[in-house]
C-alpha atoms as a PDB file:
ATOM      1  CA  UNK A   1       0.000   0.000   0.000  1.00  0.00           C
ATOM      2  CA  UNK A   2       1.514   3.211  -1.232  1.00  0.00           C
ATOM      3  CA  UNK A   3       1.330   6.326   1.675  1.00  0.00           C
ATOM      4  CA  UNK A   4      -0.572   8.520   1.342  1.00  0.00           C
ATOM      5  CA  UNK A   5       0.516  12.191   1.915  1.00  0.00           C
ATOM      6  CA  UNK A   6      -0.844  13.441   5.824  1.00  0.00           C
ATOM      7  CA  UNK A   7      -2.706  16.558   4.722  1.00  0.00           C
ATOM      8  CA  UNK A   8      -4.746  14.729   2.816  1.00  0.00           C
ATOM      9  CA  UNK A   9      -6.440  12.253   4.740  1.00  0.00           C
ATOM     10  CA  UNK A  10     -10.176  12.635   6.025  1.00  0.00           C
ATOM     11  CA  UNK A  11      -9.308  13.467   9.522  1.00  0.00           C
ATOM     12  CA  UNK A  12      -7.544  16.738   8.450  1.00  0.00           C
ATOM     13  CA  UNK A  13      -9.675  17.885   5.757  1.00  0.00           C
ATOM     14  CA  UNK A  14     -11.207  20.784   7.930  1.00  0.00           C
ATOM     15  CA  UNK A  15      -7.683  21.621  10.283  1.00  0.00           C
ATOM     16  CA  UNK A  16      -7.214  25.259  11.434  1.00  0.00           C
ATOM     17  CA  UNK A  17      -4.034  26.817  12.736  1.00  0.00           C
ATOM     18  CA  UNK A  18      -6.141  29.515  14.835  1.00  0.00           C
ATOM     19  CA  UNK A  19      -7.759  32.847  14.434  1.00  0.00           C
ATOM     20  CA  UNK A  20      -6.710  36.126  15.143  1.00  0.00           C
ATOM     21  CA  UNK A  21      -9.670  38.716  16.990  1.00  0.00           C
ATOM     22  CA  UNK A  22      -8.149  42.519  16.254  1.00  0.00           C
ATOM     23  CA  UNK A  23      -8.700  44.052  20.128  1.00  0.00           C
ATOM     24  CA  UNK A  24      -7.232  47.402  19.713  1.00  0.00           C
ATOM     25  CA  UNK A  25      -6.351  49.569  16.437  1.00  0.00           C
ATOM     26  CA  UNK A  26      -2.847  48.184  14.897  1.00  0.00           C
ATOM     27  CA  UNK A  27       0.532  50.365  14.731  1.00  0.00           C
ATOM     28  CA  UNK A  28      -0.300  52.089  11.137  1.00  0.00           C
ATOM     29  CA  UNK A  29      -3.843  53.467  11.114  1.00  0.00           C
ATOM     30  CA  UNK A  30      -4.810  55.390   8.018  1.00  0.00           C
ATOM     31  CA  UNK A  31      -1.406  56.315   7.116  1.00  0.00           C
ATOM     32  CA  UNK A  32      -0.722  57.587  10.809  1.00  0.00           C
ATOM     33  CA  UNK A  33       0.508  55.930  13.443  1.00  0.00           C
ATOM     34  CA  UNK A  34      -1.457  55.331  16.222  1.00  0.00           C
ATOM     35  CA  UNK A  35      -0.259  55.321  20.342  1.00  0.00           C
ATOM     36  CA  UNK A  36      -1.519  52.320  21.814  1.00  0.00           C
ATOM     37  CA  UNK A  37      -3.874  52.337  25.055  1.00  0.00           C
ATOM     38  CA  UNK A  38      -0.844  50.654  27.115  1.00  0.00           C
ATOM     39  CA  UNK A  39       1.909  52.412  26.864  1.00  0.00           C
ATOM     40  CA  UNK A  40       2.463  52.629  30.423  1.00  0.00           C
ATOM     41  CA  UNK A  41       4.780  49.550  30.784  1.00  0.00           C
ATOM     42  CA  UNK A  42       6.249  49.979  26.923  1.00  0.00           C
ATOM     43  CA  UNK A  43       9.973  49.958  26.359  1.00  0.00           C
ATOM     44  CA  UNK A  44      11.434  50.995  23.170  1.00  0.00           C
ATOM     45  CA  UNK A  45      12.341  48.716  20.500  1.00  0.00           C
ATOM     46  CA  UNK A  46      14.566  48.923  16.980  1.00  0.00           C
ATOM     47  CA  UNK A  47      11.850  48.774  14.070  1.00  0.00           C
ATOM     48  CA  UNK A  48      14.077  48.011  11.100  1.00  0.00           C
ATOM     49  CA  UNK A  49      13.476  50.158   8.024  1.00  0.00           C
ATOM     50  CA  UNK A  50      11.405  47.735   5.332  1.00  0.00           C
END
């Protein structure tokens, strides 16, 4: 009997790796960027140029 690849089998037909629910607005809003609500406890961090 030849294998058969994993992802294809019955069981995993309908697998999910998660979903995401969006809380708060993200970093780039409109072309702005946007404080978040907690920035209480934030510490800076390098954002690399893209």
């Amino acid at each position: 009997m030849a294998q058969q690849p994993l992802l294809s089998l019955p069981e995993f037909q309908n697998v999910s790796t998660g979903t995401l629910v969006v809380k708060e607005p993200l970093n780039f809003w409109g072309g702005a960027r946007v404080k978040p609500k907690d920035t209480k406890n934030s510490e800076p961090v390098y954002e690399p140029a893209t």
